[in-house]
C-alpha atoms as a PDB file:
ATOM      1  CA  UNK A   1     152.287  22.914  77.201  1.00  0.00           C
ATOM      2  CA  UNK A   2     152.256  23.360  73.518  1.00  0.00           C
ATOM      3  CA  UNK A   3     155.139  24.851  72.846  1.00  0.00           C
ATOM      4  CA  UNK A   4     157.294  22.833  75.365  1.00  0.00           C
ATOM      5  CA  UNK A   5     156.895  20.252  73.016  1.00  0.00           C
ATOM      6  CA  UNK A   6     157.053  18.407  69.789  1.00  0.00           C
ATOM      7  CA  UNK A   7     153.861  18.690  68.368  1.00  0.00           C
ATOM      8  CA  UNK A   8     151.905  17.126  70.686  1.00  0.00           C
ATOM      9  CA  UNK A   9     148.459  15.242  70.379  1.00  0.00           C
ATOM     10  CA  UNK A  10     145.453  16.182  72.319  1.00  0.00           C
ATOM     11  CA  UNK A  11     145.785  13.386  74.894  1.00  0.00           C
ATOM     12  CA  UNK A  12     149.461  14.511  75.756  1.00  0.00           C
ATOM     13  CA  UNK A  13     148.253  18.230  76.181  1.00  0.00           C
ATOM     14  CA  UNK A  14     145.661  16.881  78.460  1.00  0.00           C
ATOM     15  CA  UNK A  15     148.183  14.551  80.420  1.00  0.00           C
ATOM     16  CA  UNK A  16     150.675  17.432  80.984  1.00  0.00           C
ATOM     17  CA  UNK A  17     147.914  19.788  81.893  1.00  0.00           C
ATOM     18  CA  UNK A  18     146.271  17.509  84.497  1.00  0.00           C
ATOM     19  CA  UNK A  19     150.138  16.638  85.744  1.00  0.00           C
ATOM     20  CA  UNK A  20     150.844  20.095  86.507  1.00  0.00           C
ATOM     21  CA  UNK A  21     147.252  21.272  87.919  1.00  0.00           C
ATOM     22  CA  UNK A  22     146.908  17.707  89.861  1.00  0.00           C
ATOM     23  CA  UNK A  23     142.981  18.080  88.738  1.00  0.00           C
ATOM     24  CA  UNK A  24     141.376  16.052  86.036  1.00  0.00           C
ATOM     25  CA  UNK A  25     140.548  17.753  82.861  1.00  0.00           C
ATOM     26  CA  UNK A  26     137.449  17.426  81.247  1.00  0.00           C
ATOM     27  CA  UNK A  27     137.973  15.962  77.883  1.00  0.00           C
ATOM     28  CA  UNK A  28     135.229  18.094  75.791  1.00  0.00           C
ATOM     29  CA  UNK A  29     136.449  21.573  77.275  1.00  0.00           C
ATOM     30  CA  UNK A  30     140.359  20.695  76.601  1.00  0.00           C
ATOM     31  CA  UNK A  31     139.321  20.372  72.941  1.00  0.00           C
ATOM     32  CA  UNK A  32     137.278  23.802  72.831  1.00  0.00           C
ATOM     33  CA  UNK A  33     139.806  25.334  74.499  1.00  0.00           C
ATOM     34  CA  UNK A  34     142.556  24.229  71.971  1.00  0.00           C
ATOM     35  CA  UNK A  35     140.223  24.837  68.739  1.00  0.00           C
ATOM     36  CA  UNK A  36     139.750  28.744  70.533  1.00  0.00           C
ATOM     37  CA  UNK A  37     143.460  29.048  70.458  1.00  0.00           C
ATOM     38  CA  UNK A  38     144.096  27.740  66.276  1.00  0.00           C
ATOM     39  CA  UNK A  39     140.798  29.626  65.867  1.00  0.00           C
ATOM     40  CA  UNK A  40     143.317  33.001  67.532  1.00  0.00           C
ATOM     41  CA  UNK A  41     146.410  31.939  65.110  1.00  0.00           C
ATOM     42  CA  UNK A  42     148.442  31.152  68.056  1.00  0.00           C
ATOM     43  CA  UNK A  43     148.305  27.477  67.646  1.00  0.00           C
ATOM     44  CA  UNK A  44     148.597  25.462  64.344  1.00  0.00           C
ATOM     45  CA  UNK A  45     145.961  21.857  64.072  1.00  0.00           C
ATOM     46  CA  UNK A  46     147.435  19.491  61.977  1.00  0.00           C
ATOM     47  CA  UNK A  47     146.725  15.497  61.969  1.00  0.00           C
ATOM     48  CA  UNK A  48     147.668  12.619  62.708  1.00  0.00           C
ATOM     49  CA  UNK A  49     145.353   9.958  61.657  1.00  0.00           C
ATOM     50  CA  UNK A  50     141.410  10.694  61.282  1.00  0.00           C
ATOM     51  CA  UNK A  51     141.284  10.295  65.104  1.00  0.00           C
ATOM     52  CA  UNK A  52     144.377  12.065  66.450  1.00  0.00           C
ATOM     53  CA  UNK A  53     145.477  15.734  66.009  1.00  0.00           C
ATOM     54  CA  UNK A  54     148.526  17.809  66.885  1.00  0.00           C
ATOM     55  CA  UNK A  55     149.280  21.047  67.655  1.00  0.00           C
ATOM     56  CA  UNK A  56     151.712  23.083  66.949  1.00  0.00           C
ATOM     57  CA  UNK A  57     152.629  27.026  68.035  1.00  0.00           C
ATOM     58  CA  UNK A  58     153.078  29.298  65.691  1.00  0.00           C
ATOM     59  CA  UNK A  59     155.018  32.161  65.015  1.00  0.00           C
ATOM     60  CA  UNK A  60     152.611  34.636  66.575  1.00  0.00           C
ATOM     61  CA  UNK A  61     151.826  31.809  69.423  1.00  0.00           C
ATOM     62  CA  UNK A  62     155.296  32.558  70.205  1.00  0.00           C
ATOM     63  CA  UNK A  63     155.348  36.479  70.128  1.00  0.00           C
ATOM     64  CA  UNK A  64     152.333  36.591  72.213  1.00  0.00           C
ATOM     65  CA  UNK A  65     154.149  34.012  74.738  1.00  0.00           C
ATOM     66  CA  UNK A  66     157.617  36.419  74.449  1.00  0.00           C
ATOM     67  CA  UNK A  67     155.691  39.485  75.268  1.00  0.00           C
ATOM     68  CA  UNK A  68     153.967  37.792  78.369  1.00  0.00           C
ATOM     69  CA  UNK A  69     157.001  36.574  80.091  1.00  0.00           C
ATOM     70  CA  UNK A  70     158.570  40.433  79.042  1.00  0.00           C
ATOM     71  CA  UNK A  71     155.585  41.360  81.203  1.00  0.00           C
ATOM     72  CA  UNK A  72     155.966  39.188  83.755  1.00  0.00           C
ATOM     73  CA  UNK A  73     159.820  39.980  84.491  1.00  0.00           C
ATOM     74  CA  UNK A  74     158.490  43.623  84.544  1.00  0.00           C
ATOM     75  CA  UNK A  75     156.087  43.330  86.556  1.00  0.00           C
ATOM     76  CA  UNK A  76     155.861  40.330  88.344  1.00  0.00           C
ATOM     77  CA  UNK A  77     159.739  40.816  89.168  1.00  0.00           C
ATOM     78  CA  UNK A  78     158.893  44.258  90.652  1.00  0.00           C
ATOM     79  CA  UNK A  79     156.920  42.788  93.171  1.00  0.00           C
ATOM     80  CA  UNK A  80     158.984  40.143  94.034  1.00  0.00           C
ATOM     81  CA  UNK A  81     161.871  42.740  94.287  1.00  0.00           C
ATOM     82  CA  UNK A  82     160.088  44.958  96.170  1.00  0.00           C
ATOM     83  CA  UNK A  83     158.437  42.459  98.858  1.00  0.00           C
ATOM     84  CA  UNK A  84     161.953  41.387  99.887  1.00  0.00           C
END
């Protein structure tokens, strides 16, 4: 969600993730989730005003995505291959 966009604010995080999981998102545990992942160095905090802050991936937010969707072809792909 993060890195599919342009440094987005909490409330836009928590809009695309309840979008795509049709499910409501509880507020508190979207924002302890996020601070877990800046916390990790995959994800940057900045802010916006004193009520609003964005996020932004970082460089190793990016490796670590690269090297999951290398891992997915690999193996994920396998299966689909092989089921067919």
């Amino acid at each position: 969600m993060i890195a599919g966009q342009d440094e987005p604010h909490g409330l836009a995080i928590k809009d695309e993730l309840e979008e795509y999981y049709e499910n409501e998102i509880h507020h508190g545990l979207l924002y302890l989730n996020l601070d877990e992942v800046v916390d990790k160095g995959l994800v940057e905090k900045g802010k916006v005003d004193r009520r609003t802050n964005s996020y932004t991936i970082t460089a190793r937010g990016r490796r670590e995505l690269e090297a999951r969707r290398e891992w997915e072809d690999q193996y994920v792909g396998e299966l689909l291959s092989s089921s067919e």
